[in-house]
N, C-alpha and C. Protein backbone atom coordinates (compact mmCIF):
# COMPACT_ATOMS: atom_id res chain seq x y z
N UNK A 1 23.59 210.71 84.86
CA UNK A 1 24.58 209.73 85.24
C UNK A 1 24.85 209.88 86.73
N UNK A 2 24.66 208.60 87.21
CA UNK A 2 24.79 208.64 88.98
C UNK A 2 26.76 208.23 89.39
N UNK A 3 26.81 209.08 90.29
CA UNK A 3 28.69 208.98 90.54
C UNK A 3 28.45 208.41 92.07
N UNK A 4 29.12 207.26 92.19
CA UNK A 4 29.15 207.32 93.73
C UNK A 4 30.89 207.05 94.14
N UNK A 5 31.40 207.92 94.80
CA UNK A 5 32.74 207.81 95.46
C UNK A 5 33.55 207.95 94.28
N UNK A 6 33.39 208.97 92.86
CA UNK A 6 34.04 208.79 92.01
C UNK A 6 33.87 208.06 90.85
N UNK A 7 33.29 207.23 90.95
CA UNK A 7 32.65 205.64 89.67
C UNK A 7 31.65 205.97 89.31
N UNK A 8 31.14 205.93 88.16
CA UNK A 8 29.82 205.65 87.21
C UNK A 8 28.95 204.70 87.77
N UNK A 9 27.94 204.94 88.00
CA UNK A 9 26.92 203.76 89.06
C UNK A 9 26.55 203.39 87.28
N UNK A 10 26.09 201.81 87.52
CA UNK A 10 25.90 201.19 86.25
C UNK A 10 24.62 200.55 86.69
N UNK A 11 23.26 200.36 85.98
CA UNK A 11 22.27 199.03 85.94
C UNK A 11 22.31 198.06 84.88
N UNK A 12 21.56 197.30 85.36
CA UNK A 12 21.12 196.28 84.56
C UNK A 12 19.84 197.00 83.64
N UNK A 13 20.34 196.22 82.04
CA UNK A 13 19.14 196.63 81.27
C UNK A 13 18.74 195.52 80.58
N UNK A 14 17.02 194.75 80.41
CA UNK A 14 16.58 193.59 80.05
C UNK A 14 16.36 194.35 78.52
N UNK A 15 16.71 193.85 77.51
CA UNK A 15 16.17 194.09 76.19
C UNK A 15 15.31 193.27 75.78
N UNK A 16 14.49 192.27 76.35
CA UNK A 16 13.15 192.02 75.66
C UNK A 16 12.48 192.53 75.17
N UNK A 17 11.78 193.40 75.44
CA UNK A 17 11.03 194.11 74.64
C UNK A 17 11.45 194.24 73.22
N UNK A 18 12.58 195.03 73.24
CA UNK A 18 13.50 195.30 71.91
C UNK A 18 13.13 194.17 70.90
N UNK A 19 13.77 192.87 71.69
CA UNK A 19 13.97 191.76 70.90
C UNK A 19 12.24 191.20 70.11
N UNK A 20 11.25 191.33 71.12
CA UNK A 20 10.26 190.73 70.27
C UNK A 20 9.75 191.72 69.67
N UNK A 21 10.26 193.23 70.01
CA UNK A 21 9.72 193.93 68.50
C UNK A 21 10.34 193.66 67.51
N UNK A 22 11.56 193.44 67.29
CA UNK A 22 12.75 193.35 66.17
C UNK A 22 12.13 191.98 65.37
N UNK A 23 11.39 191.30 66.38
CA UNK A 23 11.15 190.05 65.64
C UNK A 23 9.50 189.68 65.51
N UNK A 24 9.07 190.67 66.02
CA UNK A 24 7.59 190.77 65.36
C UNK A 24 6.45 189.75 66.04
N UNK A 25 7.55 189.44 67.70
CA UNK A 25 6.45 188.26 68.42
C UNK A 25 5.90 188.76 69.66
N UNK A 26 4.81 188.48 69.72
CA UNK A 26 4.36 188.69 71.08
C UNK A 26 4.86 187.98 72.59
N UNK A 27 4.65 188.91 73.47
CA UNK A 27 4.91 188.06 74.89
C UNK A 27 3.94 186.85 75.05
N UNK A 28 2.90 186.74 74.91
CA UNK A 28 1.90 185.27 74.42
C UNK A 28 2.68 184.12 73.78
N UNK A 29 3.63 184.47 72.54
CA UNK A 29 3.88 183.71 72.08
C UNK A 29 5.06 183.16 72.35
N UNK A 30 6.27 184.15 73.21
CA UNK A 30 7.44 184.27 73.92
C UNK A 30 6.95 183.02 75.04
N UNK A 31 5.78 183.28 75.93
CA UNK A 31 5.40 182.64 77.05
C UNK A 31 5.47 181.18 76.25
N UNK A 32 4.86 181.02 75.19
CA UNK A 32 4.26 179.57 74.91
C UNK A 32 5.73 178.47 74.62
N UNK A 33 6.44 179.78 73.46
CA UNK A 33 7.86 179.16 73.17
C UNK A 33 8.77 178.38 74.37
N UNK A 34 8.90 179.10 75.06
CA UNK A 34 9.64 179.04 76.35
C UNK A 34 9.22 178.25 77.67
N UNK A 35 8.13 177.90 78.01
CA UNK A 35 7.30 178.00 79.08
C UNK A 35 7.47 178.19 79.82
N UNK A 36 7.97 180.02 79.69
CA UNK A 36 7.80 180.91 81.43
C UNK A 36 6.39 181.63 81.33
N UNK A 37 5.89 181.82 82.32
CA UNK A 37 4.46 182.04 82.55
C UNK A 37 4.42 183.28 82.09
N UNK A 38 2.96 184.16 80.91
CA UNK A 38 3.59 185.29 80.46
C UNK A 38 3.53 186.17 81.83
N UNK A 39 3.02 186.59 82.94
CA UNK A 39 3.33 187.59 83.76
C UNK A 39 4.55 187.71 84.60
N UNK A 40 5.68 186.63 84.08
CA UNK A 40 7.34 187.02 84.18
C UNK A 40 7.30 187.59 82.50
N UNK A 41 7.21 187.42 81.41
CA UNK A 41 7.39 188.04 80.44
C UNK A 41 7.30 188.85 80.58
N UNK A 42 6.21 189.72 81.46
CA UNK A 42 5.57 190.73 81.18
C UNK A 42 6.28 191.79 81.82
N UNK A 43 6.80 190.74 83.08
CA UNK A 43 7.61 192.00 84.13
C UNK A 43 8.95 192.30 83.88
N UNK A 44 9.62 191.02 82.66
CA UNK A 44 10.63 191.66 81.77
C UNK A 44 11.08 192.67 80.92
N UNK A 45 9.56 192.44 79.97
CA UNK A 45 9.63 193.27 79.27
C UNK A 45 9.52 194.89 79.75
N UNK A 46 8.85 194.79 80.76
CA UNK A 46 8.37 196.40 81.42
C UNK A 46 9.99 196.40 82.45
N UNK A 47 10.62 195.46 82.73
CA UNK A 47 12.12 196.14 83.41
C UNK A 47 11.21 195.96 85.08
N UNK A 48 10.16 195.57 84.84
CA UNK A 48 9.61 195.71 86.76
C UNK A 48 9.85 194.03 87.50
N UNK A 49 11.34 194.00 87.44
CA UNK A 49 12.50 192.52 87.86
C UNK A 49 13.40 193.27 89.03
N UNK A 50 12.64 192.63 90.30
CA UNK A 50 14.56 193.17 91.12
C UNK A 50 15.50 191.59 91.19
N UNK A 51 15.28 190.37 90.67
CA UNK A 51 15.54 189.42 90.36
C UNK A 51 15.35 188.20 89.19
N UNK A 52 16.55 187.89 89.15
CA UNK A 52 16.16 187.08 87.61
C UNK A 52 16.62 185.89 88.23
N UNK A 53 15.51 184.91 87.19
CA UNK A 53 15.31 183.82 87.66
C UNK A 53 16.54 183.26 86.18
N UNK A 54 17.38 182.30 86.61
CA UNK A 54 18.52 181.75 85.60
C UNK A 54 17.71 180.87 84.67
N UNK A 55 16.67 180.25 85.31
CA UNK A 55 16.04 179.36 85.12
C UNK A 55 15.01 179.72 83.46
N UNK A 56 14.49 180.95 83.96
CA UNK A 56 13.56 181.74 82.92
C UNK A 56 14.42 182.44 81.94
N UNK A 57 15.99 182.88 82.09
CA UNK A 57 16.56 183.34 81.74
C UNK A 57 17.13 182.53 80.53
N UNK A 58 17.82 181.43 80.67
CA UNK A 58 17.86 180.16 79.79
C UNK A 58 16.88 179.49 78.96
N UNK A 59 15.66 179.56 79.74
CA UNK A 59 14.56 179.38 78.72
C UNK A 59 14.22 180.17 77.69
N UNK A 60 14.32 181.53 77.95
CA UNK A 60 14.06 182.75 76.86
C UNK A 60 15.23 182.58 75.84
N UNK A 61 16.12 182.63 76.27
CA UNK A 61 17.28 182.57 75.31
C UNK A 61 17.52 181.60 74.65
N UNK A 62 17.08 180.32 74.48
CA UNK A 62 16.73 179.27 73.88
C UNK A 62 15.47 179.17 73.05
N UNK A 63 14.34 179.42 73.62
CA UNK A 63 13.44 180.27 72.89
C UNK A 63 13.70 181.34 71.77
N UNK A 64 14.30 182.42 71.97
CA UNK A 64 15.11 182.59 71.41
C UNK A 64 15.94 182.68 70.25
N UNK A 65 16.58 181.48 70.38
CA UNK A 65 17.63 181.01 69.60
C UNK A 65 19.21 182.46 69.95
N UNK A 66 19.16 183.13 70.84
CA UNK A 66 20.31 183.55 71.30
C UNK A 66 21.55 183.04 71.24
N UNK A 67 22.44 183.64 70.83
CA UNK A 67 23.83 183.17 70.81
C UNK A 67 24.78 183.62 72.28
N UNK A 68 24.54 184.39 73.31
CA UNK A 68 24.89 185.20 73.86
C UNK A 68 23.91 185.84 74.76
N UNK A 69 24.07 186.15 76.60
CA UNK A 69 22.94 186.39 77.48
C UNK A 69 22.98 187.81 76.99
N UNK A 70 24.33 188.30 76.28
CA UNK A 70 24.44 190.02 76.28
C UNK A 70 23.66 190.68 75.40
N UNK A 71 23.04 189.73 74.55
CA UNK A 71 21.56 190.14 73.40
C UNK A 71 20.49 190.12 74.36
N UNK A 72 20.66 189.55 75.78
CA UNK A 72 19.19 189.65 75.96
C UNK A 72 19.22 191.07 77.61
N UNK A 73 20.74 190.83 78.01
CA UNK A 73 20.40 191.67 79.08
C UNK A 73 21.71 191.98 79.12
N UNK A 74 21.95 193.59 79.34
CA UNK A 74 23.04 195.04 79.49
C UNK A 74 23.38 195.47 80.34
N UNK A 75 24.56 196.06 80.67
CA UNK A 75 25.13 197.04 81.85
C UNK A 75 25.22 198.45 81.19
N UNK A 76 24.22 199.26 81.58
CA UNK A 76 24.59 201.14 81.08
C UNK A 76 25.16 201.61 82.20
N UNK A 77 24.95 202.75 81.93
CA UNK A 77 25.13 204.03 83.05
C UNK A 77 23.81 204.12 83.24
N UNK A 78 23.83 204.50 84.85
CA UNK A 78 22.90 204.70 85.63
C UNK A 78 22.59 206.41 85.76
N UNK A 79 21.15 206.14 85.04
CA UNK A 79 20.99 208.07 84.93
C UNK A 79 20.75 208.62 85.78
């Protein structure tokens, strides 16, 4: 856990991955649902994002069928 000036440093965490294991789909098929190109899938699922596109973000989660962005992406503690 990272402290800066006293506070818990926090990241961002993408749970894709999670989600198309839980649901048994591939990023191929994530890409097709959605039409974000799969090598943004890909860099979701692996967490290798220093920016998210709202755009791809809305598409997945509609894809999806999400009720909520907080099923698809988290604030932890930063280890």
């Amino acid at each position: 856990m990272t402290k800066k000036g006293g506070m818990i440093m926090k990241e961002v965490r993408i749970k894709l991955a999670e989600i198309l294991k839980e649901r048994e789909m591939t990023q191929t098929q994530l890409a097709a649902l959605s039409n974000v190109r799969p090598n943004a899938i890909s860099n979701l699922c692996r967490g290798y994002v220093d920016r998210l596109s709202i755009e791809h973000i809305e598409k997945i989660c509609n894809a999806l069928e999400l009720e909520s962005i907080g099923e698809l992406i988290e604030l932890v503690d930063k280890k």
